[in-house]
Protein backbone atom coordinates (compact mmCIF):
# COMPACT_ATOMS: atom_id res chain seq x y z
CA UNK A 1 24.01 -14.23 -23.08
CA UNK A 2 21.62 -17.29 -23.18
CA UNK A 3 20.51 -17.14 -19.48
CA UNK A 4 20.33 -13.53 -19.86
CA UNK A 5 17.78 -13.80 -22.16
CA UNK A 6 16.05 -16.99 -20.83
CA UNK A 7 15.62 -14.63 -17.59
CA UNK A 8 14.29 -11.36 -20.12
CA UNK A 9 11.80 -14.11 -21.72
CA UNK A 10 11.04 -15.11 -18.50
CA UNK A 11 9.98 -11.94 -17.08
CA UNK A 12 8.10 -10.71 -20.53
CA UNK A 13 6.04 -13.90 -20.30
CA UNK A 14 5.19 -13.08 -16.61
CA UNK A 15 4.47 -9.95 -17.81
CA UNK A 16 1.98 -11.22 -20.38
CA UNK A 17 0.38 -13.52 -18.45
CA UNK A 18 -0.59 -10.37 -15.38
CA UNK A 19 -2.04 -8.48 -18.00
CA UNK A 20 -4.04 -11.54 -19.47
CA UNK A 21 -5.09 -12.09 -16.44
CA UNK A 22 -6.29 -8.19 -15.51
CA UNK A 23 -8.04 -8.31 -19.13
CA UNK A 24 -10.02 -11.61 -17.95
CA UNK A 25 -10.76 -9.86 -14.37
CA UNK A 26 -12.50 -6.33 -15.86
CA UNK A 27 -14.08 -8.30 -18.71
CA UNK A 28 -15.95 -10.13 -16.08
CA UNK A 29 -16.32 -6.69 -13.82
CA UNK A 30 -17.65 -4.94 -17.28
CA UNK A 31 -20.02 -7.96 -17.55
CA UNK A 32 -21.40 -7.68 -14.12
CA UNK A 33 -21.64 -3.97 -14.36
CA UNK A 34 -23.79 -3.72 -17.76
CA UNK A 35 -25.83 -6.62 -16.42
CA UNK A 36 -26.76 -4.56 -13.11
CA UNK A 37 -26.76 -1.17 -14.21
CA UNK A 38 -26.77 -1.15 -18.47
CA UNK A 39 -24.29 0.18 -21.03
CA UNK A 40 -24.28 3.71 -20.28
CA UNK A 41 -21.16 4.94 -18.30
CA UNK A 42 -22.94 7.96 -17.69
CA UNK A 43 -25.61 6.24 -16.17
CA UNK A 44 -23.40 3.75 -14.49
CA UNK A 45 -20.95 4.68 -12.08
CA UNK A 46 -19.74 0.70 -11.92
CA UNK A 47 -19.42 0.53 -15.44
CA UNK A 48 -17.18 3.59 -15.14
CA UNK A 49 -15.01 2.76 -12.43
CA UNK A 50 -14.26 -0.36 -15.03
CA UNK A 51 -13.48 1.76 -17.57
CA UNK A 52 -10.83 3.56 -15.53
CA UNK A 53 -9.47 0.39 -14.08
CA UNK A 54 -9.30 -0.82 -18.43
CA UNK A 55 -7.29 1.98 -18.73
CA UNK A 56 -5.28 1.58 -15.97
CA UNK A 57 -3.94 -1.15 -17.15
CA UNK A 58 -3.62 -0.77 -20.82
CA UNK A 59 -6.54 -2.81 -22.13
CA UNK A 60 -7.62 -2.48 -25.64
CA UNK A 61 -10.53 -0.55 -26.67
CA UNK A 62 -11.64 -3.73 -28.63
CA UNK A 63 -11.43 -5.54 -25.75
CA UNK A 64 -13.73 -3.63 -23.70
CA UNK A 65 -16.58 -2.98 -26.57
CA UNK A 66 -16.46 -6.82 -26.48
CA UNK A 67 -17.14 -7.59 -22.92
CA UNK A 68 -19.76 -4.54 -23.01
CA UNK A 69 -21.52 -6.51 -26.43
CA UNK A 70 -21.17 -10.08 -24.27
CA UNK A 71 -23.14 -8.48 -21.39
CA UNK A 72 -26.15 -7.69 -23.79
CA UNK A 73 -25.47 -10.63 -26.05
CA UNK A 74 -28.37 -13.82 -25.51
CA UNK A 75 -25.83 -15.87 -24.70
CA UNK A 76 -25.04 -13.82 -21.65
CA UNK A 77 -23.05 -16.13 -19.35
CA UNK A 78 -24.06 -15.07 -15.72
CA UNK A 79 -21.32 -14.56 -13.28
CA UNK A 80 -22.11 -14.90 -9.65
CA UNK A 81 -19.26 -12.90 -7.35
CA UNK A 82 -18.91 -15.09 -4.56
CA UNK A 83 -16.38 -14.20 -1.38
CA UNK A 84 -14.10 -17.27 0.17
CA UNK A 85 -12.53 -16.58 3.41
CA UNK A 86 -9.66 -18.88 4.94
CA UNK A 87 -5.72 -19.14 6.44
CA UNK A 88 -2.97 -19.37 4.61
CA UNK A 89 0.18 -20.76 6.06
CA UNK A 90 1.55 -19.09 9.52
CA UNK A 91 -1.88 -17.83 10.61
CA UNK A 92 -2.73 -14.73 8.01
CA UNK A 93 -5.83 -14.46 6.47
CA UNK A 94 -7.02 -14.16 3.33
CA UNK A 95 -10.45 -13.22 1.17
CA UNK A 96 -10.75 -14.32 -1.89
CA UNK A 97 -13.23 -12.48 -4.53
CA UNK A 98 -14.36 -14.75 -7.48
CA UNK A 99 -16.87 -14.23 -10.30
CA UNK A 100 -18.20 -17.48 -11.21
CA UNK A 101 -20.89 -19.21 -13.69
CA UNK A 102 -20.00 -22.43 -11.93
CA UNK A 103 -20.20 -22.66 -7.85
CA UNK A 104 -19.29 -26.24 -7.27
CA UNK A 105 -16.28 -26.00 -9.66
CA UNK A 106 -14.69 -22.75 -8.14
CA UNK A 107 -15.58 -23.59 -4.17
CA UNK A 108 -13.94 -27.30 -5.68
CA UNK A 109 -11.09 -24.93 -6.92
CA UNK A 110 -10.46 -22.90 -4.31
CA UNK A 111 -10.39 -25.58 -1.50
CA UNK A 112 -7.89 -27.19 -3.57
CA UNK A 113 -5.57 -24.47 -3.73
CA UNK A 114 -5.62 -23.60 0.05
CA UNK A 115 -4.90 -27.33 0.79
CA UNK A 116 -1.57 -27.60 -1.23
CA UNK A 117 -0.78 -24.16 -0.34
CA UNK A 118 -0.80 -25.15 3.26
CA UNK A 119 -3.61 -23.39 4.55
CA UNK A 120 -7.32 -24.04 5.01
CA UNK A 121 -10.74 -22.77 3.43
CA UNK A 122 -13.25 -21.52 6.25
CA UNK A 123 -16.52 -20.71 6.73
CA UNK A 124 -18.08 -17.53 5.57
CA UNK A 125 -17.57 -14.65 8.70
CA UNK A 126 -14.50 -16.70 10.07
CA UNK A 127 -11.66 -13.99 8.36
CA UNK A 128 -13.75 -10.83 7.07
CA UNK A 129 -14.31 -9.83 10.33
CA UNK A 130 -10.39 -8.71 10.11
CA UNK A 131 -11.15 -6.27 7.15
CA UNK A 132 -12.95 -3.45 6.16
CA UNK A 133 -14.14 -2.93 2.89
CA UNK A 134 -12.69 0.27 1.13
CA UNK A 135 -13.50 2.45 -1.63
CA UNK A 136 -9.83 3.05 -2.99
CA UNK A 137 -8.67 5.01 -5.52
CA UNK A 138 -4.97 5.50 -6.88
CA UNK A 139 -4.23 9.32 -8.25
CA UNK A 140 -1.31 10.83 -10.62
CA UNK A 141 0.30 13.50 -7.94
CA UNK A 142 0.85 15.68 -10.73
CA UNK A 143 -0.73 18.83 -10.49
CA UNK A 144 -2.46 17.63 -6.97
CA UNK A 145 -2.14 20.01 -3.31
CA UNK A 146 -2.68 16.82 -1.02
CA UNK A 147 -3.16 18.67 1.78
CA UNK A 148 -5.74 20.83 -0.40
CA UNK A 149 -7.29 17.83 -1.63
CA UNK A 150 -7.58 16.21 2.07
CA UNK A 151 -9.87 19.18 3.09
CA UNK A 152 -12.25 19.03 0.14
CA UNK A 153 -12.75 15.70 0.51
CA UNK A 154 -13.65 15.22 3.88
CA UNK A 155 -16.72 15.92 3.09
CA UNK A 156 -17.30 12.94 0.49
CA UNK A 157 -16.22 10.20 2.92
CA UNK A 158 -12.24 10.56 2.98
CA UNK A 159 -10.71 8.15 5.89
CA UNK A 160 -7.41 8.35 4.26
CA UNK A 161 -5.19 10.00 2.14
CA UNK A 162 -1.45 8.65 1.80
CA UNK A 163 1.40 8.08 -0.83
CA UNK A 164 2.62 5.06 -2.06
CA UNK A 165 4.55 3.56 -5.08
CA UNK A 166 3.61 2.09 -8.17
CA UNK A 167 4.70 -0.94 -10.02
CA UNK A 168 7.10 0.63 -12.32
CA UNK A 169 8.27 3.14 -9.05
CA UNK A 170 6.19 6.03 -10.02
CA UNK A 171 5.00 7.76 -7.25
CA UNK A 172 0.60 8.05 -6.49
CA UNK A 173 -1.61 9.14 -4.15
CA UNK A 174 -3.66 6.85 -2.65
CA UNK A 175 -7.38 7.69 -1.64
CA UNK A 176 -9.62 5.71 0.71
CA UNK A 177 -13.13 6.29 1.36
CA UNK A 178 -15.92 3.35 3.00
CA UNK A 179 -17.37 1.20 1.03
CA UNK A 180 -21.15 3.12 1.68
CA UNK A 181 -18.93 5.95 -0.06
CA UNK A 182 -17.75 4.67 -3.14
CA UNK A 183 -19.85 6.62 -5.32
CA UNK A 184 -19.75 9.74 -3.83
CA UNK A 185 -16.24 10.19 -3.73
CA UNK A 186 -16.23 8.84 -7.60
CA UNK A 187 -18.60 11.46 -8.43
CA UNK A 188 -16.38 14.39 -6.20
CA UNK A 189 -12.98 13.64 -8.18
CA UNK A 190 -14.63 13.64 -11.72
CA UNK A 191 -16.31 17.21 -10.44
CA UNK A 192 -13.04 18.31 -10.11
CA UNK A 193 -11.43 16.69 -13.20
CA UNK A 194 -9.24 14.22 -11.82
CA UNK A 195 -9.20 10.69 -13.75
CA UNK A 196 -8.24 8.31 -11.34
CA UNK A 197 -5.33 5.84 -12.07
CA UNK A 198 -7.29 3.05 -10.84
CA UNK A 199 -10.22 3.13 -8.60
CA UNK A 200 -11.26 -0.62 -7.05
CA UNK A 201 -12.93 -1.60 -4.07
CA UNK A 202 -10.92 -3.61 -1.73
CA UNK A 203 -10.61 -5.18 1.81
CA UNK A 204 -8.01 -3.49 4.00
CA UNK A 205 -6.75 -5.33 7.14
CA UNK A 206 -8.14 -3.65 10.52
CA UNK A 207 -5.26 -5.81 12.08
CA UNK A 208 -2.18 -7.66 10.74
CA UNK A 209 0.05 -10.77 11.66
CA UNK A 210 3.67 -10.30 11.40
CA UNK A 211 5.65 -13.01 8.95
CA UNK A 212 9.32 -13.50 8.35
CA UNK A 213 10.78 -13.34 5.06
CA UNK A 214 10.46 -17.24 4.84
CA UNK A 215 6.78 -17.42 6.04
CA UNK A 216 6.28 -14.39 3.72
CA UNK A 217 7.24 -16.78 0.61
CA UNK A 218 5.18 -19.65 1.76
CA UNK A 219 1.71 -17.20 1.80
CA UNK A 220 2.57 -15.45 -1.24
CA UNK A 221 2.77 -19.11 -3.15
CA UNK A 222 -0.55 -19.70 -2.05
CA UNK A 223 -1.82 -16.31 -3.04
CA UNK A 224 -0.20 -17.02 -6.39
CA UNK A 225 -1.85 -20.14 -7.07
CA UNK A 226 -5.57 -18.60 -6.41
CA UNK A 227 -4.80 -15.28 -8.24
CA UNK A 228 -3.90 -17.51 -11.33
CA UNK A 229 -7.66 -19.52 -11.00
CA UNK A 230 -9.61 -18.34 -14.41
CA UNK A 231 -12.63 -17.95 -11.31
CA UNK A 232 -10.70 -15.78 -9.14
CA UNK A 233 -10.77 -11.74 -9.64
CA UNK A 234 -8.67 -10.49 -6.26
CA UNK A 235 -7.27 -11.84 -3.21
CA UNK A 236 -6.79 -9.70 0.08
CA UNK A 237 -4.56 -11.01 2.89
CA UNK A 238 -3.25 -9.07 6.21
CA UNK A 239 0.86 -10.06 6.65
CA UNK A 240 2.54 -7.18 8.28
């Protein structure tokens, strides 16, 4: 019984610590989206697309009122979002999104990370070339004709409409538009009354390298040590 609940404590604290860490991530996106665009969601499609993404994953109210109040406060702390490219072990690349108010400690940071993870920070161009930034946004299938959906969208920038799974198994549909389209296909779904689960911007491999199991375990310990830097928001990689 002791093991079995060392290994529930475990997990619960793993838990915890992902959705501390997705708090800490939108705060910063709410912070950079009143800064550039003000308070009102209505106003803001940014600041609404964080609001969604709060939701998403279950962040307090509170919470959110207090990153929007930080953004306005005098004492605004000014985060810069700065993109890292580089190779993780067994030749796959990865991006790595920060939001910094401190560029010599989080390029410091980052470096650090891909050396004793076994890889190697590059030079900015040397792995985005390998992606292509996406408008992406995750849907309850509930209530949704896909193939319905696929020809009213079109017209808002649709490149992709697909299923996938969730984290607790659910099943979603998955929406990708381009980047230039972001906001148009935001604006098309709330026309027609669908809240997105989630809806992020994100880089999507044009290409991928294929990885054992093993080689699969030594990137995703380097991805794990940058996703748990206070600096870094997302990281992106292309193993097949």
């Amino acid at each position: 019984m002791g093991r079995i609940f060392e290994v529930r404590k475990s997990t619960m604290f793993a838990r915890w610590d992902r959705m501390a860490k997705q708090f800490t991530r939108i705060g910063k996106e709410i912070i950079i989206a009143v800064k550039a665009g003000g308070p009102d969601p209505g106003t803001n499609a940014a600041l609404r697309r964080c609001f969604q993404n709060a939701r998403s994953v279950g962040m307090p109210k509170d919470r959110v009122e207090a990153a929007i109040k930080r953004a306005q406060g005098k004492e605004l702390v000014n985060y810069d979002e700065i993109l890292y490219e580089g190779y993780a072990p067994h030749g796959v690349a990865l991006l790595v999104e920060t939001a910094t108010d401190n560029h010599v400690r989080t390029v410091a940071n980052v470096k650090s990370h891909f050396n004793k993870g076994g890889g190697a920070l590059g030079n900015s161009g040397s792995v985005a070339f390998q992606f292509k930034k996406m408008g992406v946004f995750k849907l309850k299938p509930e209530g949704l004709n896909a193939e319905e959906m696929e020809l009213e969208l079109i017209d808002y920038g649709l490149e992709e409409l697909g299923e996938s799974t969730g984290e607790n198994g659910e099943d979603i549909l998955v929406v990708r538009c381009a980047f230039a389209d972001f906001g148009n296909m935001q604006k098309a779904l709330e026309e027609k009354g669908i809240t997105p689960l989630s809806a992020e911007l994100e880089w999507i491999p044009t290409t991928t390298v294929p990885v054992t199991d093993a080689q699969a375990e030594d990137v995703s310990k380097l991805i794990e040590r940058l996703e748990q830097d206070d600096d870094v928001q997302k990281v992106f990689h292309n193993m097949g």
